[in-house]
PDB file of N, CA and C in Angstrom:
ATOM      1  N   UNK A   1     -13.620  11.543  60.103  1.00  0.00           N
ATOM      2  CA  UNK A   1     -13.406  12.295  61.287  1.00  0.00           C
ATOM      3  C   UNK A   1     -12.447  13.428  60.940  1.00  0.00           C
ATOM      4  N   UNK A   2     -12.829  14.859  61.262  1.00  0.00           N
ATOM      5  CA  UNK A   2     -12.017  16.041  61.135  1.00  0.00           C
ATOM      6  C   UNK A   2     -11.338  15.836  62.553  1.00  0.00           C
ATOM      7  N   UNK A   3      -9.973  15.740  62.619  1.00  0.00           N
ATOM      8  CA  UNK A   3      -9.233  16.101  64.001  1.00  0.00           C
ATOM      9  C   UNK A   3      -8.738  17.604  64.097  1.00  0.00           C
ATOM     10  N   UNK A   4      -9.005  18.077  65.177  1.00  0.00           N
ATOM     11  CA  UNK A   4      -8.435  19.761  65.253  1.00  0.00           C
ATOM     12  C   UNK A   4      -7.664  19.757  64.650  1.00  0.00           C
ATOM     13  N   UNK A   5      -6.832  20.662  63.902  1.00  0.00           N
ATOM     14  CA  UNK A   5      -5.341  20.836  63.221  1.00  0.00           C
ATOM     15  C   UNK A   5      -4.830  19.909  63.607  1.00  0.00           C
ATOM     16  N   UNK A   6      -5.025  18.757  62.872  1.00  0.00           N
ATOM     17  CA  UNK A   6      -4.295  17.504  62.456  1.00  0.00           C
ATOM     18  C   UNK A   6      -4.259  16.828  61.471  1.00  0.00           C
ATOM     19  N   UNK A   7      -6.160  17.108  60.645  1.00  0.00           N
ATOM     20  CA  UNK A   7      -5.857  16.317  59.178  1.00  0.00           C
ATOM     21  C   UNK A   7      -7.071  15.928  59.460  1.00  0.00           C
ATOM     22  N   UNK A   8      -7.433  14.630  58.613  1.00  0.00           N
ATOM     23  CA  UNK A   8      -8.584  13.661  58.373  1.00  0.00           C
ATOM     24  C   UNK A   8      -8.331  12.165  58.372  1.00  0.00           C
ATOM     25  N   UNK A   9      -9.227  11.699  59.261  1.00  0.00           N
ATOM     26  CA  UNK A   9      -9.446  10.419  58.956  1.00  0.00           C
ATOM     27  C   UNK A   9     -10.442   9.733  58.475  1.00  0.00           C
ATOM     28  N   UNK A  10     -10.590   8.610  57.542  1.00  0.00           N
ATOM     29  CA  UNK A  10     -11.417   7.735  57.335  1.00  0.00           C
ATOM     30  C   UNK A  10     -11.482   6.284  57.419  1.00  0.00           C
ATOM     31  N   UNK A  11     -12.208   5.256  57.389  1.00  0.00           N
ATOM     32  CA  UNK A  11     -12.764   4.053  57.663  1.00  0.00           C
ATOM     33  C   UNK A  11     -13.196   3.171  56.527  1.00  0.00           C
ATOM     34  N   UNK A  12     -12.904   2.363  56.227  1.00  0.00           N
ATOM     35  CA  UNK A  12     -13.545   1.379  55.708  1.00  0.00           C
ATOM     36  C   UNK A  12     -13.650   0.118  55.136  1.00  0.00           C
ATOM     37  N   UNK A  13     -14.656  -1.047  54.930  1.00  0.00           N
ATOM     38  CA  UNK A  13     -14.363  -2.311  55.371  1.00  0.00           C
ATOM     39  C   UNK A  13     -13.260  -2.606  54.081  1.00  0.00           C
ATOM     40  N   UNK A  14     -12.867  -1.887  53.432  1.00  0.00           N
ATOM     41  CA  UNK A  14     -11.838  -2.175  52.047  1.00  0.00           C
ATOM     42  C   UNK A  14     -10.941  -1.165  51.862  1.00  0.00           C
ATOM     43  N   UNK A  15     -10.194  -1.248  51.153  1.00  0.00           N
ATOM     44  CA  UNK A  15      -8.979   0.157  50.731  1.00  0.00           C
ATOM     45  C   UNK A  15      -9.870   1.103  50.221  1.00  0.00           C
ATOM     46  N   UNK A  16     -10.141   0.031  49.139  1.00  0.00           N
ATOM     47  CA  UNK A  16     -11.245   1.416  48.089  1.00  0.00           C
ATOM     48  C   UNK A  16     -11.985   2.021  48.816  1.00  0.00           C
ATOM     49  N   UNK A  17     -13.049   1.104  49.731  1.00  0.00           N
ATOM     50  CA  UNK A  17     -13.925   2.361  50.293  1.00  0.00           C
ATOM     51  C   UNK A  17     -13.148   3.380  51.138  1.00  0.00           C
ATOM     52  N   UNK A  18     -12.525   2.999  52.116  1.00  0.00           N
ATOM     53  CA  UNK A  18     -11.653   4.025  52.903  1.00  0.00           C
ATOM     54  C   UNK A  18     -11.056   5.202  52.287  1.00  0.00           C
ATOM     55  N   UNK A  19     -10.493   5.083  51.027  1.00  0.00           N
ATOM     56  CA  UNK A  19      -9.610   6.058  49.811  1.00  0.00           C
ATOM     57  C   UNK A  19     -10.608   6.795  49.579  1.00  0.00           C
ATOM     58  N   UNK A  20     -12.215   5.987  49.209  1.00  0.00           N
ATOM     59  CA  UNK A  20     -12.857   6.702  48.194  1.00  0.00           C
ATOM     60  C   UNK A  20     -13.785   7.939  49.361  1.00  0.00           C
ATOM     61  N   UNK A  21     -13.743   6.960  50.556  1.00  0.00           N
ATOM     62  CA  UNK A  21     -14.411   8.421  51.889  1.00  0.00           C
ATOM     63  C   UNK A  21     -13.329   9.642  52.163  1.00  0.00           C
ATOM     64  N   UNK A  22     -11.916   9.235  51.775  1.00  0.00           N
ATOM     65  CA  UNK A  22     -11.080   9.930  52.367  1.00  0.00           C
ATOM     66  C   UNK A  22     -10.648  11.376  51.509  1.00  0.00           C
ATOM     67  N   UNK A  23     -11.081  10.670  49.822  1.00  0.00           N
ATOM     68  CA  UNK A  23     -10.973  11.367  48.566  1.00  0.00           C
ATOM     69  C   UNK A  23     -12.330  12.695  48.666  1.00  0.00           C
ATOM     70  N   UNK A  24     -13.571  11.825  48.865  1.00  0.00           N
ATOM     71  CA  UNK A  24     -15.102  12.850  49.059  1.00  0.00           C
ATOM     72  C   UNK A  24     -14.462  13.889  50.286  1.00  0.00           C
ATOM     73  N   UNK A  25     -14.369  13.014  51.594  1.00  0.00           N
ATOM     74  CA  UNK A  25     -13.457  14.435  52.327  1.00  0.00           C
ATOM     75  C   UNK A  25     -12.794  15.495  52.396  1.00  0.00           C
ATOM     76  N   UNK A  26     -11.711  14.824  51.959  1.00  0.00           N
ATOM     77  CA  UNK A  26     -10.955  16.338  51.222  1.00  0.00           C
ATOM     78  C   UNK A  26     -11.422  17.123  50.697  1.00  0.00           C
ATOM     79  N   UNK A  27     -12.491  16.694  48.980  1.00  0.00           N
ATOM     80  CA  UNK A  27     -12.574  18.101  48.319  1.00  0.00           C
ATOM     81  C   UNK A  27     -13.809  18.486  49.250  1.00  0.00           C
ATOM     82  N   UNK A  28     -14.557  17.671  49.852  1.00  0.00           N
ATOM     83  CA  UNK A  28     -15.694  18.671  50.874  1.00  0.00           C
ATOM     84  C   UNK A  28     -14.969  19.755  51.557  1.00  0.00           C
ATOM     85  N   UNK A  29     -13.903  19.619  52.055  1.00  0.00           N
ATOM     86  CA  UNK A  29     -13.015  20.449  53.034  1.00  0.00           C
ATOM     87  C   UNK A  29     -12.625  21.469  52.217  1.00  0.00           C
ATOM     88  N   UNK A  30     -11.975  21.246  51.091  1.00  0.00           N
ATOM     89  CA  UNK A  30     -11.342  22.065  49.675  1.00  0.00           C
ATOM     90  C   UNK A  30     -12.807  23.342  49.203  1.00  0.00           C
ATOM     91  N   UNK A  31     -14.052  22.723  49.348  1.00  0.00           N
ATOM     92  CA  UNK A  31     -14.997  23.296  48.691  1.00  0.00           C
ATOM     93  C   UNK A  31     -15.168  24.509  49.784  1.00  0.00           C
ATOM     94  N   UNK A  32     -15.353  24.034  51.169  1.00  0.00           N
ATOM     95  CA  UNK A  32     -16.117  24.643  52.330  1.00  0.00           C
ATOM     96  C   UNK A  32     -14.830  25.803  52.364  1.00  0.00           C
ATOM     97  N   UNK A  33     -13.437  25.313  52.420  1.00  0.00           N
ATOM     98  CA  UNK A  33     -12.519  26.676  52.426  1.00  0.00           C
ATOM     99  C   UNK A  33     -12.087  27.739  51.167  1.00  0.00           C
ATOM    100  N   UNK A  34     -12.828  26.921  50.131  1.00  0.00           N
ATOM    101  CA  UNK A  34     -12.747  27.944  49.259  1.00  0.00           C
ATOM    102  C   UNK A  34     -14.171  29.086  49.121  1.00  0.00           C
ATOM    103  N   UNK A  35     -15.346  28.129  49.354  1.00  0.00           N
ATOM    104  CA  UNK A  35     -16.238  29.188  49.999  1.00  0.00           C
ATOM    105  C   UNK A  35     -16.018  30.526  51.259  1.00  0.00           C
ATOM    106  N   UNK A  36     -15.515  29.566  52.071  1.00  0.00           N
ATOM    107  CA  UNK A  36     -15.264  31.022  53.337  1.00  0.00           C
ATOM    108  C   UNK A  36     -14.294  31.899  53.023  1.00  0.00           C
ATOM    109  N   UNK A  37     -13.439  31.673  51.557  1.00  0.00           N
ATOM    110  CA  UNK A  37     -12.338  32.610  51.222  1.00  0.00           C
ATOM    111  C   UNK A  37     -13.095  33.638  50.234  1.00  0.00           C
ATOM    112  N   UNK A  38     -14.366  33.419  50.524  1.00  0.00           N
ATOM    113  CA  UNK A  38     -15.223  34.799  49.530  1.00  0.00           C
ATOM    114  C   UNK A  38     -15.140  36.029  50.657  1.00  0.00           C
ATOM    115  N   UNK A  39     -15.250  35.254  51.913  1.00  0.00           N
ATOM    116  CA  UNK A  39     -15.231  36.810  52.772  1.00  0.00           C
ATOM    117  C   UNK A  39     -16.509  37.359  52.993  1.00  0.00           C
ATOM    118  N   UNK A  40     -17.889  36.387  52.146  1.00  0.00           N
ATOM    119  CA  UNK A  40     -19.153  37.131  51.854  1.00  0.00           C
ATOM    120  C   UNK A  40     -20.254  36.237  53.091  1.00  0.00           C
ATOM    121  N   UNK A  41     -21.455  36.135  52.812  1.00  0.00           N
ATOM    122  CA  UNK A  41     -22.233  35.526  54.079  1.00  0.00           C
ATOM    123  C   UNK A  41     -22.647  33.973  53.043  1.00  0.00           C
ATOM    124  N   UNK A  42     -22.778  33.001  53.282  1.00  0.00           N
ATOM    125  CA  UNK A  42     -22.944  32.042  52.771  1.00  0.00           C
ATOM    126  C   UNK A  42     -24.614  31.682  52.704  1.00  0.00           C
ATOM    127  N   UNK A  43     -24.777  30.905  51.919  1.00  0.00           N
ATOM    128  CA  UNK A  43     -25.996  30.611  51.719  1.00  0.00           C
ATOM    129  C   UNK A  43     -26.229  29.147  52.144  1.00  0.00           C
ATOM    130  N   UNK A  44     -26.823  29.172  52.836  1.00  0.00           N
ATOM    131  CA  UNK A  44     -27.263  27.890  54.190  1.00  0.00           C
ATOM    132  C   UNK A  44     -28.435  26.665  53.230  1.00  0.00           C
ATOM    133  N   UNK A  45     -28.242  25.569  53.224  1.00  0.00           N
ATOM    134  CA  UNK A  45     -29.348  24.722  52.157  1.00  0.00           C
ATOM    135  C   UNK A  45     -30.738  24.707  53.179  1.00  0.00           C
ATOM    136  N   UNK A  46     -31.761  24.450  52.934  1.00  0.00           N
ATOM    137  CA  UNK A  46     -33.169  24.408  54.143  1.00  0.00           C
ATOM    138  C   UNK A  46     -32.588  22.660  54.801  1.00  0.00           C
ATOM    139  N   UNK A  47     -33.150  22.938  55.894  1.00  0.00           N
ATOM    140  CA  UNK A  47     -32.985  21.740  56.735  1.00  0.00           C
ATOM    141  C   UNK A  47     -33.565  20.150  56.098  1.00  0.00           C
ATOM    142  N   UNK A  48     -34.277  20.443  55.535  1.00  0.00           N
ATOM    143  CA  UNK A  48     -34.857  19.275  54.283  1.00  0.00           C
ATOM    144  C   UNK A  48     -34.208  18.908  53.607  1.00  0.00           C
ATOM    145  N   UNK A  49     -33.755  19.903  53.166  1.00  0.00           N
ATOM    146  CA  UNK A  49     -32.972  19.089  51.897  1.00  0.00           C
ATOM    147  C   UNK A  49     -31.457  18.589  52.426  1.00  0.00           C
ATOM    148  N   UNK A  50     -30.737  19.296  53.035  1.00  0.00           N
ATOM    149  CA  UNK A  50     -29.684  18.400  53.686  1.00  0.00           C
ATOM    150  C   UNK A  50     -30.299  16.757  54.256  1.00  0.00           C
ATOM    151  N   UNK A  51     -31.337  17.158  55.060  1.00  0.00           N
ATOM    152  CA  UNK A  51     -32.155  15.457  55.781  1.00  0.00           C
ATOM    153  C   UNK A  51     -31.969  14.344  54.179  1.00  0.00           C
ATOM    154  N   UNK A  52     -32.702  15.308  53.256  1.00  0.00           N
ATOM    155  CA  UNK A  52     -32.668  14.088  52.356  1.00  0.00           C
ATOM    156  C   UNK A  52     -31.392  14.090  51.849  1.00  0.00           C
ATOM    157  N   UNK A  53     -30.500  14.597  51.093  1.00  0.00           N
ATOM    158  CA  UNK A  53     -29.500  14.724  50.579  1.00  0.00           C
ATOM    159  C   UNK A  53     -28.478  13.287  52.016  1.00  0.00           C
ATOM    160  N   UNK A  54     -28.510  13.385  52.868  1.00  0.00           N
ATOM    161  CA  UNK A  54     -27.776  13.020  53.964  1.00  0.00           C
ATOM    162  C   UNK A  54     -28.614  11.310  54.062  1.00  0.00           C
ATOM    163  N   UNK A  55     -29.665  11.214  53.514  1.00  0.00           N
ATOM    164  CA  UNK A  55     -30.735  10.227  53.848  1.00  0.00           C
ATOM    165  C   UNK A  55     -30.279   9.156  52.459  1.00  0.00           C
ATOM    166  N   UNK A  56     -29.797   9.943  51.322  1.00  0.00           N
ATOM    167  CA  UNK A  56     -29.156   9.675  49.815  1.00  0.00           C
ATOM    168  C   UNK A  56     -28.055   8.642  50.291  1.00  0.00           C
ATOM    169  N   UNK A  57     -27.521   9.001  51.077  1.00  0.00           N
ATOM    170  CA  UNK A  57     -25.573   7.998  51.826  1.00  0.00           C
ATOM    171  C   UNK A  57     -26.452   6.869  52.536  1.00  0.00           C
ATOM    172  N   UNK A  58     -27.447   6.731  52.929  1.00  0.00           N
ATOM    173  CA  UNK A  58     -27.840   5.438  54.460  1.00  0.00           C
ATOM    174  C   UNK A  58     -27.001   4.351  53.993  1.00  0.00           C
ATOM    175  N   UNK A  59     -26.498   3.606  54.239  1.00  0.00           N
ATOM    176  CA  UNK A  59     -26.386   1.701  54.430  1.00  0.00           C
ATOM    177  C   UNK A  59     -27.109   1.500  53.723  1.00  0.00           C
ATOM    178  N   UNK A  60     -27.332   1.083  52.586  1.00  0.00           N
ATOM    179  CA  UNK A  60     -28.096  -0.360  51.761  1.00  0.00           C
ATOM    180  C   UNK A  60     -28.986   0.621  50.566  1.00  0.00           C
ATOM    181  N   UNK A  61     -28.660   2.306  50.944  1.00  0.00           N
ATOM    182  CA  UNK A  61     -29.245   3.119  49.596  1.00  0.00           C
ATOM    183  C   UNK A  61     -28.622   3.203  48.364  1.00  0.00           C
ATOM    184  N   UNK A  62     -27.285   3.286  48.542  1.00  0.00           N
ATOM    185  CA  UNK A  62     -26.397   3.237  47.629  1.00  0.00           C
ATOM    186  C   UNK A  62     -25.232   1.930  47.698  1.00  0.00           C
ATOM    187  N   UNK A  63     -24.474   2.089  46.545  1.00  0.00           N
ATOM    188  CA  UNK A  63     -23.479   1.341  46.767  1.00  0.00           C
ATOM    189  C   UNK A  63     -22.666   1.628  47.695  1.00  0.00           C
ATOM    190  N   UNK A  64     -21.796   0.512  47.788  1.00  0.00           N
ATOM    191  CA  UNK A  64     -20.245   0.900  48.966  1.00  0.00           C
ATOM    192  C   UNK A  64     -19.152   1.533  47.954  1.00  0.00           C
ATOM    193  N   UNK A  65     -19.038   2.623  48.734  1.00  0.00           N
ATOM    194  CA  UNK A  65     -18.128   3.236  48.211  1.00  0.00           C
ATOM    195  C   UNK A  65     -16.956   2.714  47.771  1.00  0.00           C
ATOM    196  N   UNK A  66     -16.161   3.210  46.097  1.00  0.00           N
ATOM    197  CA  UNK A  66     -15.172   2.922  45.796  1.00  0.00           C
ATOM    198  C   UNK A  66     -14.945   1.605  44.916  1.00  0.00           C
ATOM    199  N   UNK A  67     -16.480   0.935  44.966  1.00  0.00           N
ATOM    200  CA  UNK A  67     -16.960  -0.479  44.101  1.00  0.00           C
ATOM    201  C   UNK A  67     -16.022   0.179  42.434  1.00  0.00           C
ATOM    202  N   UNK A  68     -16.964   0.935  42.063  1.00  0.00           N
ATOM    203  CA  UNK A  68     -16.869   1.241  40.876  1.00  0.00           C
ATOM    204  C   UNK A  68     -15.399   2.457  40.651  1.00  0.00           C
ATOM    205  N   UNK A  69     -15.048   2.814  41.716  1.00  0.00           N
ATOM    206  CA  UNK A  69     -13.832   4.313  41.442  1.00  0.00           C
ATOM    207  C   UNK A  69     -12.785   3.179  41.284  1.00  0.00           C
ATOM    208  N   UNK A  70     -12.531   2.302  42.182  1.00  0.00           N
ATOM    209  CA  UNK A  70     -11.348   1.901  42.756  1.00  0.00           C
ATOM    210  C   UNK A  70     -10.898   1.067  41.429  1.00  0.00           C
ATOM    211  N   UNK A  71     -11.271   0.415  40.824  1.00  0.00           N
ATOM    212  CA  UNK A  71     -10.547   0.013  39.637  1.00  0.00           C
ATOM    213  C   UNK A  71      -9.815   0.832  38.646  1.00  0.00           C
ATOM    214  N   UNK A  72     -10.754   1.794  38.255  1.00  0.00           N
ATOM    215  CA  UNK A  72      -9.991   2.920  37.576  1.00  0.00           C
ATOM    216  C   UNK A  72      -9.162   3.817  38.165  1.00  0.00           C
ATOM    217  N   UNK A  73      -9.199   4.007  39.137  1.00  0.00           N
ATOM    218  CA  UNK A  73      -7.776   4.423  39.808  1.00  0.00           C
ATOM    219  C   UNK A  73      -6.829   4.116  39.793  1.00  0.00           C
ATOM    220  N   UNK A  74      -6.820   2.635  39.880  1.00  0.00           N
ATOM    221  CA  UNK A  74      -5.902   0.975  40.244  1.00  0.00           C
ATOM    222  C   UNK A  74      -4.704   2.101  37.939  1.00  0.00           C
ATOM    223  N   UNK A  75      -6.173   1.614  37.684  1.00  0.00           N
ATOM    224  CA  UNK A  75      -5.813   1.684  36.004  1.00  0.00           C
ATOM    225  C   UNK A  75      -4.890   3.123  35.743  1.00  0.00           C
ATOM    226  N   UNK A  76      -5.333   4.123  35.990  1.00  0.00           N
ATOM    227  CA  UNK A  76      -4.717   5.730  35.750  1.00  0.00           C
ATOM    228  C   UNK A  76      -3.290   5.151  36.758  1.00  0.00           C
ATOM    229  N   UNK A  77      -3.318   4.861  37.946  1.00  0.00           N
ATOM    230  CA  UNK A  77      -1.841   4.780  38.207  1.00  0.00           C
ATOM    231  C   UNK A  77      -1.367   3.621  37.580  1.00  0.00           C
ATOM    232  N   UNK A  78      -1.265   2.361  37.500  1.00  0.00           N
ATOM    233  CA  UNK A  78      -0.773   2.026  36.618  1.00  0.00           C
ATOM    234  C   UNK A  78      -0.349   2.377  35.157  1.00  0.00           C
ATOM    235  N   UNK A  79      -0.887   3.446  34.537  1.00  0.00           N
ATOM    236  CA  UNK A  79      -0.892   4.581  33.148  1.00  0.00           C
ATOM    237  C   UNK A  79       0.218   5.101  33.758  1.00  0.00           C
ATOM    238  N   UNK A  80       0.588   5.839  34.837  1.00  0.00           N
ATOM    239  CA  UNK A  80       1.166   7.060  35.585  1.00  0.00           C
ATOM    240  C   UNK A  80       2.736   6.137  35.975  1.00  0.00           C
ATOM    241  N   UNK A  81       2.407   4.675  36.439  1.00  0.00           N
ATOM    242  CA  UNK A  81       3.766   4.741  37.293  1.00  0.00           C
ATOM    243  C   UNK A  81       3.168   3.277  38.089  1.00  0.00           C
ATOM    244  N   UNK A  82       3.772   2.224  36.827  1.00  0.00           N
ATOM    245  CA  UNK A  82       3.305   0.717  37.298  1.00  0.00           C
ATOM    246  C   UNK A  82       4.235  -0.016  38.520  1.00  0.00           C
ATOM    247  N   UNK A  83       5.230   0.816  39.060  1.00  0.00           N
ATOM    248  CA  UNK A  83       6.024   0.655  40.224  1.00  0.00           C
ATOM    249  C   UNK A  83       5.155   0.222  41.207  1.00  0.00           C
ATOM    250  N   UNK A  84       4.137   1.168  41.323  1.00  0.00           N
ATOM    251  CA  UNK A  84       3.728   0.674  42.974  1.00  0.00           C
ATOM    252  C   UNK A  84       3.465  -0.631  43.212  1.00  0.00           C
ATOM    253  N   UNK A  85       3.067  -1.410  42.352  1.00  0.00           N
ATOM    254  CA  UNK A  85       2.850  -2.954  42.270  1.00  0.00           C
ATOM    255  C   UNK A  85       4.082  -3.594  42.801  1.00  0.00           C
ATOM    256  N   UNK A  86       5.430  -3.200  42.872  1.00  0.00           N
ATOM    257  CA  UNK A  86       6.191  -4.068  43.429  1.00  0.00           C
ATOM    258  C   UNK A  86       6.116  -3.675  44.845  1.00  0.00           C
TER     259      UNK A  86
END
């Protein structure tokens, strides 16, 4: 969920997935404002291919998000700064 000038929220039945919707969010947001900082007219995808591209995410097409990120994350911060564990 985009809230007006407030930020982002996400959902989900685990940390990982929630992190890993909240992580895809952002840089979607990061991508879309670095596009409109061209100043130029954007190029729109055909209505198809978003349907399928969007049809790619359903429930039971893919995995649940964050199965496979969330360990190696767990791993790089622990590399970075094994504190947070206490």
């Amino acid at each position: 969920m985009i809230l007006r000038n407030h930020g982002l929220l996400t959902v989900g039945t685990t940390i990982a997935e929630a992190f890993t919707a909240m992580y895809g969010l952002e840089r979607s947001c990061q991508a879309q404002v670095a596009a409109m900082a061209c100043n130029t007219t954007l190029n729109e995808m055909p209505a198809e291919t978003a349907r399928k591209s969007i049809g790619m995410y359903d429930p039971g097409v893919i995995r649940r998000y964050g199965l496979l990120e969330w360990p190696g994350l767990l791993r790089r911060l622990d590399r970075r700064d094994p504190s947070f564990r206490d």
